[in-house]
Protein backbone atom coordinates (compact mmCIF):
# COMPACT_ATOMS: atom_id res chain seq x y z
CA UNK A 1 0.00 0.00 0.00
CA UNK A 2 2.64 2.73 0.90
CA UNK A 3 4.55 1.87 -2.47
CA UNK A 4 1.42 2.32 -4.41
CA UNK A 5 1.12 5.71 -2.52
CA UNK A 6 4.57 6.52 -3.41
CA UNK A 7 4.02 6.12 -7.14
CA UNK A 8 0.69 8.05 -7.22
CA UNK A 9 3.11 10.87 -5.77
CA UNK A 10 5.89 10.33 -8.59
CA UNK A 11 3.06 10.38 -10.73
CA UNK A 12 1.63 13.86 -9.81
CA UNK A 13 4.82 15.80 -9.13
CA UNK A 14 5.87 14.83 -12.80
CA UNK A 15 2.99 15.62 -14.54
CA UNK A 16 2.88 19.24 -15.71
CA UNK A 17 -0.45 21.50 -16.08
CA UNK A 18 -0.98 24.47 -18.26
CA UNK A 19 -0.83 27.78 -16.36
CA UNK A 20 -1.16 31.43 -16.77
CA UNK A 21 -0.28 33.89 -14.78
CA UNK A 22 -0.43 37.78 -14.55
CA UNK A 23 1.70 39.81 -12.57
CA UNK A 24 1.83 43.27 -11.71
CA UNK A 25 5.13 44.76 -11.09
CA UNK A 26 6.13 48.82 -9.64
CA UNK A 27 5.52 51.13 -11.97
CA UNK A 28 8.85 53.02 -10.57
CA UNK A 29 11.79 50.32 -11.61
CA UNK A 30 13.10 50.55 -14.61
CA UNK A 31 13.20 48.53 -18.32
CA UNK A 32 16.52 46.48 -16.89
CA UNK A 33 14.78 46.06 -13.81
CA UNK A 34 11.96 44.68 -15.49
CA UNK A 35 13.78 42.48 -18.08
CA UNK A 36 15.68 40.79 -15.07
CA UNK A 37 12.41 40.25 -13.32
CA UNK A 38 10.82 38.96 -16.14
CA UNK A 39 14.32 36.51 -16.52
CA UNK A 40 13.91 35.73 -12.91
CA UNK A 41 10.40 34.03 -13.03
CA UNK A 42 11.38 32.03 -16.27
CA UNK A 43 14.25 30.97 -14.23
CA UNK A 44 12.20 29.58 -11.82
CA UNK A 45 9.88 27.80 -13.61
CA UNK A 46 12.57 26.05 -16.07
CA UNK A 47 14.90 25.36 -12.91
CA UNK A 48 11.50 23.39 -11.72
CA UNK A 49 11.59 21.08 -14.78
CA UNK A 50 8.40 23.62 -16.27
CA UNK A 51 7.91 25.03 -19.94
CA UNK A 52 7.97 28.41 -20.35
CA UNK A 53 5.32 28.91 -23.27
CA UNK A 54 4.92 32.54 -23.74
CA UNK A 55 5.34 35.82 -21.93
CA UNK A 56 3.76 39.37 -23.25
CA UNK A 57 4.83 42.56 -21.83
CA UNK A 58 1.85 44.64 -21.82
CA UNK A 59 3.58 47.87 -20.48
CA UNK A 60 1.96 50.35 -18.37
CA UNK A 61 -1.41 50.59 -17.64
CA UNK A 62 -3.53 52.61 -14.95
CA UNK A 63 -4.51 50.24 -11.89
CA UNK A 64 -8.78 49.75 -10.69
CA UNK A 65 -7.63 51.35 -7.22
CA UNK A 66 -3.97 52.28 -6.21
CA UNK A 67 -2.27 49.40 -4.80
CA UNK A 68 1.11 50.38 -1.86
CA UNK A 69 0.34 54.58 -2.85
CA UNK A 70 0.99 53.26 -6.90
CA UNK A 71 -1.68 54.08 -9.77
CA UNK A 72 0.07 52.34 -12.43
CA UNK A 73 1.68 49.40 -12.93
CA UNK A 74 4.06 47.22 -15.36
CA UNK A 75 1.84 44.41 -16.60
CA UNK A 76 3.31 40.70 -17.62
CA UNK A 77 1.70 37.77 -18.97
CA UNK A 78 3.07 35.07 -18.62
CA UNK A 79 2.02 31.28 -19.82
CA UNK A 80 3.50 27.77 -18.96
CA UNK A 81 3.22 24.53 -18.15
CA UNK A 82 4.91 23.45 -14.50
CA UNK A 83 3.90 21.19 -12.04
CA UNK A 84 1.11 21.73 -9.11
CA UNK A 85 3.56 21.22 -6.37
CA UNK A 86 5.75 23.99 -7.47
CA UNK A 87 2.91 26.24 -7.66
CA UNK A 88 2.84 27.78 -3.95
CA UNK A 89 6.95 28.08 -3.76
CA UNK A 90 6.16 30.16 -7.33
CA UNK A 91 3.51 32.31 -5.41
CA UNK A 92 5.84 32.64 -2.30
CA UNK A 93 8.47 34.25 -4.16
CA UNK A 94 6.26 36.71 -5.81
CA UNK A 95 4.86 37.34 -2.69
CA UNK A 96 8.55 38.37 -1.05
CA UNK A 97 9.46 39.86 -3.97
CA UNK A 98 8.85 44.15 -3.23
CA UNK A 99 9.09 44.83 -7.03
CA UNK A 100 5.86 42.51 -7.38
CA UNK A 101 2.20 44.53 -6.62
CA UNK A 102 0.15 41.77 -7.59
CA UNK A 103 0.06 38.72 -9.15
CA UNK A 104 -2.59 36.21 -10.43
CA UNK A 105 -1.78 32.15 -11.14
CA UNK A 106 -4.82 30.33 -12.57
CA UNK A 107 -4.67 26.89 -13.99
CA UNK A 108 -5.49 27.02 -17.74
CA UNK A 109 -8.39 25.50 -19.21
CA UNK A 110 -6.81 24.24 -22.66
């Protein structure tokens, strides 16, 4: 029973889901600033074995309701394929990161 358990877990920490992901960074820091955070989160999710698909830069844009005294922010789309047990150490480090005003992971549909 506990090996069967073992390779259900092999099983799901291998298998990779399609994700998107939108993140928000300051609008203060500047285009190198941006490119290396950009780099940093590919890095991440290629160092965990993921596919980095696709990322957009949609630039500047105003914000619904200022977010840490901001009213703008750098916008980043971002899809890939990773797996679900890499998802919440992904979300931690945005989380630390101060560059980072918000961010949004949802599992993709296709």
């Amino acid at each position: 029973m506990a090996r069967r358990k073992e390779a259900v877990k092999t099983v799901e920490s291998t298998r990779q889901y399609d994700y998107e992901m939108v993140v928000i960074l300051s609008p203060d820091i500047a285009d190198e600033a941006l490119d290396a955070a950009i780099e940093n989160i590919k890095q991440f999710i290629t160092g965990k074995a993921g596919i980095v698909d696709e990322v957009e830069k949609w630039g500047k844009r105003r914000l619904a309701y200022p977010i840490a005294r901001f009213l703008e922010g750098n916008y980043i789309l971002a899809k890939f394929k990773i797996s679900p047990t890499y998802c919440k150490e992904l979300e931690a480090s945005l989380k630390i990161s101060e560059d980072v005003l918000r961010h949004l992971l949802i599992k993709s549909g296709s």
